[in-house]
C-alpha atoms as a PDB file:
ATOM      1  CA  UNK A   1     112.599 161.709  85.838  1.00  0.00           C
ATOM      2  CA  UNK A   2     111.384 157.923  85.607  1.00  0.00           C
ATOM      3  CA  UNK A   3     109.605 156.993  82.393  1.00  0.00           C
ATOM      4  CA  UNK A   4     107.482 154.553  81.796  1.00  0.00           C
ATOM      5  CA  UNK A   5     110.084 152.264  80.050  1.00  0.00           C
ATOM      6  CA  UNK A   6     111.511 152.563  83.426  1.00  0.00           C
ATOM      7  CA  UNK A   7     108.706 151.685  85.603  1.00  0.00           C
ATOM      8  CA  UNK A   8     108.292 148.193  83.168  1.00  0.00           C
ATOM      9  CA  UNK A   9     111.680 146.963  83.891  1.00  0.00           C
ATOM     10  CA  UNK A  10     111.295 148.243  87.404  1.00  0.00           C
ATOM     11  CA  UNK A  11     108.105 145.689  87.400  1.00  0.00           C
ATOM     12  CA  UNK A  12     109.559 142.959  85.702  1.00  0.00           C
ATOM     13  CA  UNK A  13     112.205 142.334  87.330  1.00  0.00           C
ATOM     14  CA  UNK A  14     110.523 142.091  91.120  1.00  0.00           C
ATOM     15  CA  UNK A  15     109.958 138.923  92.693  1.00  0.00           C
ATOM     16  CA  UNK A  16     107.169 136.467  91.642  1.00  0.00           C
ATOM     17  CA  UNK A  17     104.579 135.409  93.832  1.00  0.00           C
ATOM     18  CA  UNK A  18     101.697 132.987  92.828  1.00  0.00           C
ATOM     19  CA  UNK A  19      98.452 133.607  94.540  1.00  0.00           C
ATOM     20  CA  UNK A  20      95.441 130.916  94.961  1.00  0.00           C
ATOM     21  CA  UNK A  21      92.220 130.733  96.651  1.00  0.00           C
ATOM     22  CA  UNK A  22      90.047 128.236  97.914  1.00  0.00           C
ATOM     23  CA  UNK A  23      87.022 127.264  99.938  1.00  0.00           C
ATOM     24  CA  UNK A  24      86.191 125.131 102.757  1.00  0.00           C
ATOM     25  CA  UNK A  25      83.070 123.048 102.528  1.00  0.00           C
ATOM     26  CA  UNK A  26      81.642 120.558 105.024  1.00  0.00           C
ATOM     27  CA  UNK A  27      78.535 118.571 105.784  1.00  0.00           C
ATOM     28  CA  UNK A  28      76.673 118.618 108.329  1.00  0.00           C
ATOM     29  CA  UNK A  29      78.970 116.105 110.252  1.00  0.00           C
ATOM     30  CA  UNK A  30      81.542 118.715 110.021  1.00  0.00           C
ATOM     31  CA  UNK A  31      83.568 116.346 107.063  1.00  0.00           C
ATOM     32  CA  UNK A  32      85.770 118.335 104.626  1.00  0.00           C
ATOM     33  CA  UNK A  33      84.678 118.256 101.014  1.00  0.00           C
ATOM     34  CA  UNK A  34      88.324 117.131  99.202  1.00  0.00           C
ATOM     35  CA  UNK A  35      88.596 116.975  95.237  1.00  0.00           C
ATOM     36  CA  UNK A  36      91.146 114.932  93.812  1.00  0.00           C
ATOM     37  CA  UNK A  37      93.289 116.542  90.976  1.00  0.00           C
ATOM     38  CA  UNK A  38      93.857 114.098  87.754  1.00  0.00           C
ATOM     39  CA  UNK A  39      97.153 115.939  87.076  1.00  0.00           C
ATOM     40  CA  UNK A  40      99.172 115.549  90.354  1.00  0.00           C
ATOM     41  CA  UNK A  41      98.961 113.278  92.729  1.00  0.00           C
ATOM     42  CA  UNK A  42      97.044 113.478  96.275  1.00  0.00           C
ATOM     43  CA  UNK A  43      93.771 115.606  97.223  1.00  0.00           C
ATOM     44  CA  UNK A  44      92.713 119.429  97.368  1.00  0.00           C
ATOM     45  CA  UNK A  45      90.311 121.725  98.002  1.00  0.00           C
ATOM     46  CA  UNK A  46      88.381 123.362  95.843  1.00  0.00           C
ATOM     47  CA  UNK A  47      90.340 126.041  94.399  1.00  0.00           C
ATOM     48  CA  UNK A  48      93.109 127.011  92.266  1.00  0.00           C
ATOM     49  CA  UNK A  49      95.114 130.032  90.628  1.00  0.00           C
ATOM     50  CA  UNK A  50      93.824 133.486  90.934  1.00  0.00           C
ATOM     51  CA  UNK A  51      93.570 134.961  87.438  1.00  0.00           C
ATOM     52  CA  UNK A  52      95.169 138.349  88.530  1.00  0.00           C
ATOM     53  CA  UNK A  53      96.093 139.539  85.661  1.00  0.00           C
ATOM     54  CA  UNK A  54      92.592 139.850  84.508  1.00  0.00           C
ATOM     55  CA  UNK A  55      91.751 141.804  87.567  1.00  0.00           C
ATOM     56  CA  UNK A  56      90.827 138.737  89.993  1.00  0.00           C
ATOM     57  CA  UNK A  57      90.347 138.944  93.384  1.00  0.00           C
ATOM     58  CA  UNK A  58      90.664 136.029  95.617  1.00  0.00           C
ATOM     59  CA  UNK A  59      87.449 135.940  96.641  1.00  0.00           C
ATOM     60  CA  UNK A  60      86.167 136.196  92.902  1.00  0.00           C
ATOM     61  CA  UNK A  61      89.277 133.279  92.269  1.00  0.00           C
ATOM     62  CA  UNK A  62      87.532 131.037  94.889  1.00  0.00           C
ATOM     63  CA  UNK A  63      83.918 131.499  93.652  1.00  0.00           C
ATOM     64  CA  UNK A  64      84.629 131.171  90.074  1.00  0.00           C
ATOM     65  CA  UNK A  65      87.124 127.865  90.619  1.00  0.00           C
ATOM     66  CA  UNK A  66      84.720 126.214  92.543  1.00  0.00           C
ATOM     67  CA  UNK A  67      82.141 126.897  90.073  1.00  0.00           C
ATOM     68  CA  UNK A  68      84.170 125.601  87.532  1.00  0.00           C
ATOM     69  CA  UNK A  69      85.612 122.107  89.564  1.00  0.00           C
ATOM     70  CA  UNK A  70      82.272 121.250  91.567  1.00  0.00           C
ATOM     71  CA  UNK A  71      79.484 123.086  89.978  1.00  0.00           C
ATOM     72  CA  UNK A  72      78.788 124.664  92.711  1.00  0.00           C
ATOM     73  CA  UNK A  73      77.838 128.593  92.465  1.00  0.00           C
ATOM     74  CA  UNK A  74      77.809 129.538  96.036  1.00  0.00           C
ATOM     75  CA  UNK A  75      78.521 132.911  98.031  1.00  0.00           C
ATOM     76  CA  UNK A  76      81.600 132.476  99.947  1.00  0.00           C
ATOM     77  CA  UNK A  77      82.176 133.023 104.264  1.00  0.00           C
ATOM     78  CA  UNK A  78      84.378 134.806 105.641  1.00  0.00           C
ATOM     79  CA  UNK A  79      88.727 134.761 105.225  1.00  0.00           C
ATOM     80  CA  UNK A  80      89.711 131.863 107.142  1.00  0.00           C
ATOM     81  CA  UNK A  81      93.470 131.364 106.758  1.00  0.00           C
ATOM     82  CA  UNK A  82      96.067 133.367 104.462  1.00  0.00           C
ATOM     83  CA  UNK A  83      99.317 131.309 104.255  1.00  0.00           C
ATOM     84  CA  UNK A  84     102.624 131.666 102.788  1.00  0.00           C
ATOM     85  CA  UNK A  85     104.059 128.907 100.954  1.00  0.00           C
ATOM     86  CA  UNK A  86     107.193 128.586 100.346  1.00  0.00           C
ATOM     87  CA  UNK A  87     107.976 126.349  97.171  1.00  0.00           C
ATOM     88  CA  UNK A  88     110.577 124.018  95.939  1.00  0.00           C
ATOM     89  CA  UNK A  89     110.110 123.714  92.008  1.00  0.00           C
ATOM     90  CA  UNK A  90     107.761 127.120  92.052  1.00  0.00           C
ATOM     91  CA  UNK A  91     107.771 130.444  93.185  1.00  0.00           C
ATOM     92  CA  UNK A  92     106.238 130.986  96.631  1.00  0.00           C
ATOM     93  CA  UNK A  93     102.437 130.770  97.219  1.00  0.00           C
ATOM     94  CA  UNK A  94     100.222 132.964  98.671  1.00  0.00           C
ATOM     95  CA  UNK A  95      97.064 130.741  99.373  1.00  0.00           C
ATOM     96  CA  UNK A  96      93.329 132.482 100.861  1.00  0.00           C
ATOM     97  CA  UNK A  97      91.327 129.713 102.155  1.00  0.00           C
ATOM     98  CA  UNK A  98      87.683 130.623 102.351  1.00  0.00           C
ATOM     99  CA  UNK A  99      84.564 129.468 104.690  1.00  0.00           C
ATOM    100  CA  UNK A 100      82.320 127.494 101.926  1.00  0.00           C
ATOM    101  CA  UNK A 101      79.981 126.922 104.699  1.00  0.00           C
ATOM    102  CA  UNK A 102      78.070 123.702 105.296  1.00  0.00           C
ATOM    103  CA  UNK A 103      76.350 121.460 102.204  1.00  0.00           C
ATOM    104  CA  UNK A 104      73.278 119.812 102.435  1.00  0.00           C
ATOM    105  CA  UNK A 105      72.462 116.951 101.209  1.00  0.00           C
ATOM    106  CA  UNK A 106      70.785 118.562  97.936  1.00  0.00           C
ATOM    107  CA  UNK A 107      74.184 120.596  97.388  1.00  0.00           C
ATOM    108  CA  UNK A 108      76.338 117.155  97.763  1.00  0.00           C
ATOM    109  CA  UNK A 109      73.753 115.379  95.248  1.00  0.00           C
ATOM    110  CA  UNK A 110      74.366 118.302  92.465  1.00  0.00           C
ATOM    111  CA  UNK A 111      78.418 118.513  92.723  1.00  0.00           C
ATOM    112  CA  UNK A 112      79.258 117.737  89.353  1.00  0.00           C
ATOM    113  CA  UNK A 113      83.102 117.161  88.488  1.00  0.00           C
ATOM    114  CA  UNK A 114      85.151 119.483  86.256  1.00  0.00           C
ATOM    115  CA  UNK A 115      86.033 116.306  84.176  1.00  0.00           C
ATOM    116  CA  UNK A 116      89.407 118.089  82.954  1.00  0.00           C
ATOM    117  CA  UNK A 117      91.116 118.369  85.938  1.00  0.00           C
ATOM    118  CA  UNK A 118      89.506 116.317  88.544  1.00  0.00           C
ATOM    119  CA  UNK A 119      88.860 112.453  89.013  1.00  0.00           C
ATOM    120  CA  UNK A 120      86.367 112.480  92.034  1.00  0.00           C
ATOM    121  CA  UNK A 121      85.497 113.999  95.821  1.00  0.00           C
ATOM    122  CA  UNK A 122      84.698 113.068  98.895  1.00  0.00           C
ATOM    123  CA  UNK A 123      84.339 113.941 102.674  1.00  0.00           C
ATOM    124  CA  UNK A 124      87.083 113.446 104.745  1.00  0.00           C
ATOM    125  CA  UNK A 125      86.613 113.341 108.617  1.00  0.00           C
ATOM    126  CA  UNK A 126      88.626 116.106 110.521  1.00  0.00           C
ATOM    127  CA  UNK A 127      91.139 113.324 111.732  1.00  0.00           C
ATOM    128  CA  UNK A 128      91.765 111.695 108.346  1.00  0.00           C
ATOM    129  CA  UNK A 129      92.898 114.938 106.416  1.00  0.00           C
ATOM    130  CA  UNK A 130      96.728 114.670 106.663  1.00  0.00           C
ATOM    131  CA  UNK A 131      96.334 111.550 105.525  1.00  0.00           C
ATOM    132  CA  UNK A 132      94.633 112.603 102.002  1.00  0.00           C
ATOM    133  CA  UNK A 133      96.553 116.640 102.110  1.00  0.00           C
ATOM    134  CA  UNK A 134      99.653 117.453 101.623  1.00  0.00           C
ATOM    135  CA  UNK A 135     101.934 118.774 104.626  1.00  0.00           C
ATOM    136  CA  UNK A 136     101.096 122.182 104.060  1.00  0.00           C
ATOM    137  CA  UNK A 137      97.689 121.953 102.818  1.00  0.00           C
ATOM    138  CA  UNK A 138      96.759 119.914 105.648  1.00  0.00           C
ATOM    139  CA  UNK A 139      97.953 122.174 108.360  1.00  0.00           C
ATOM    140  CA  UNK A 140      96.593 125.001 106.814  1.00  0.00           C
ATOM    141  CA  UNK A 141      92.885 123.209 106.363  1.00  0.00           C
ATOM    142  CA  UNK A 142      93.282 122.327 110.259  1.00  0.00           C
ATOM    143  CA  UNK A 143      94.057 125.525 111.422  1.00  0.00           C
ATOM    144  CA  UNK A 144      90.895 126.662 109.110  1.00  0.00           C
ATOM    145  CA  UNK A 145      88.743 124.606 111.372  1.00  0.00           C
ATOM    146  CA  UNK A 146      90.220 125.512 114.150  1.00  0.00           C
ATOM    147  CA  UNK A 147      89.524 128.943 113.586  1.00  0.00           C
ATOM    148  CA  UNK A 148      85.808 128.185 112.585  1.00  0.00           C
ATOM    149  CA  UNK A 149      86.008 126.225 116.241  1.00  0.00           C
ATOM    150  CA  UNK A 150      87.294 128.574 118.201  1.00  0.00           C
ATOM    151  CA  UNK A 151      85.383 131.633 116.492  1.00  0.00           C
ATOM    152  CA  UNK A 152      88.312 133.567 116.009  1.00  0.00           C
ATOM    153  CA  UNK A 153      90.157 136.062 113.551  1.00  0.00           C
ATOM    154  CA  UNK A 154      91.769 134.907 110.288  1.00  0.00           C
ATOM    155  CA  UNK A 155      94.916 132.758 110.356  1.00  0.00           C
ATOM    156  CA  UNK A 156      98.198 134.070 109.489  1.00  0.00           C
ATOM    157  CA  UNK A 157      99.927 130.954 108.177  1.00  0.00           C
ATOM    158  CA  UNK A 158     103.775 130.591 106.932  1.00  0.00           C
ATOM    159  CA  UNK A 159     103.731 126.793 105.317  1.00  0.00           C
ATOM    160  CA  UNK A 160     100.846 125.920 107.214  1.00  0.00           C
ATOM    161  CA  UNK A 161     101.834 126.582 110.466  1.00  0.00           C
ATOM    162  CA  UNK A 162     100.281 129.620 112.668  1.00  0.00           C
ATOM    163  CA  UNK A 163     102.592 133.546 112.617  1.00  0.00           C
ATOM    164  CA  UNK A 164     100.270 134.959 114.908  1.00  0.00           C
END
């Protein structure tokens, strides 16, 4: 007969997996919105850790961080990309990368910074990501577009780079 006590250490002592969420915005020349985080180096997207032990989802993580980093309070598109991240000085990452959809000019002029964690934004041409992105950010942010291109099903993503 298992008791609960049982079940708990059963629980703690799986694997740990962090999960994050994020969205993909663009304007209307199809440039990708980036933030830039004031606490590691390089650019993101808007996004961050999904608060799952408060009963997050990662579409409620995505909504609510990009609330909280741009100001923004928008719904958010469909599941582009799920990837699996494998980490070097962290657990692995699940990350959900959402459609934000396109900004227009009004949206652009009211993205206000979350001052605590970010230093500034801007739109980065489809060709110039890598260049801002990590590896595996940037492969999975181009094979978001590509599936917004191509109209196709969410991408299944193991360090950026397509499963299936």
């Amino acid at each position: 007969m298992t008791t609960t006590a049982d079940f708990a250490a059963y629980i703690a002592g799986l694997p740990r997996v962090l999960a994050g969420a994020a969205a993909l915005f663009r304007d209307a020349e199809g440039r990708v919105l980036l933030v830039e985080p004031n606490y590691r180096e390089g650019w993101a997207l808007p996004g961050g850790t999904i608060e799952s032990d408060t009963g997050e989802t990662p579409r409620q993580g995505a909504r609510r961080e990009t609330l909280e980093e741009i100001g923004l309070d928008r719904p958010l598109g469909r599941l582009l990309a799920v990837d699996w991240a494998h980490g070097v000085d962290r657990p692995p990452l699940v990350a959900y990368l959402y459609d934000g959809g396109v900004l227009g000019e009004a949206e652009l002029e009211s993205i206000r910074l979350q001052e605590e964690e970010l230093l500034s934004w801007r739109l980065v041409a489809r060709e110039d990501l890598t260049e801002y992105l990590p590896k595996v950010l940037g492969r999975r942010v181009l094979a978001a577009l590509d599936v917004l291109a191509e109209g196709g099903g969410t991408a299944e993503l193991e360090n950026g780079r397509r499963v299936a």
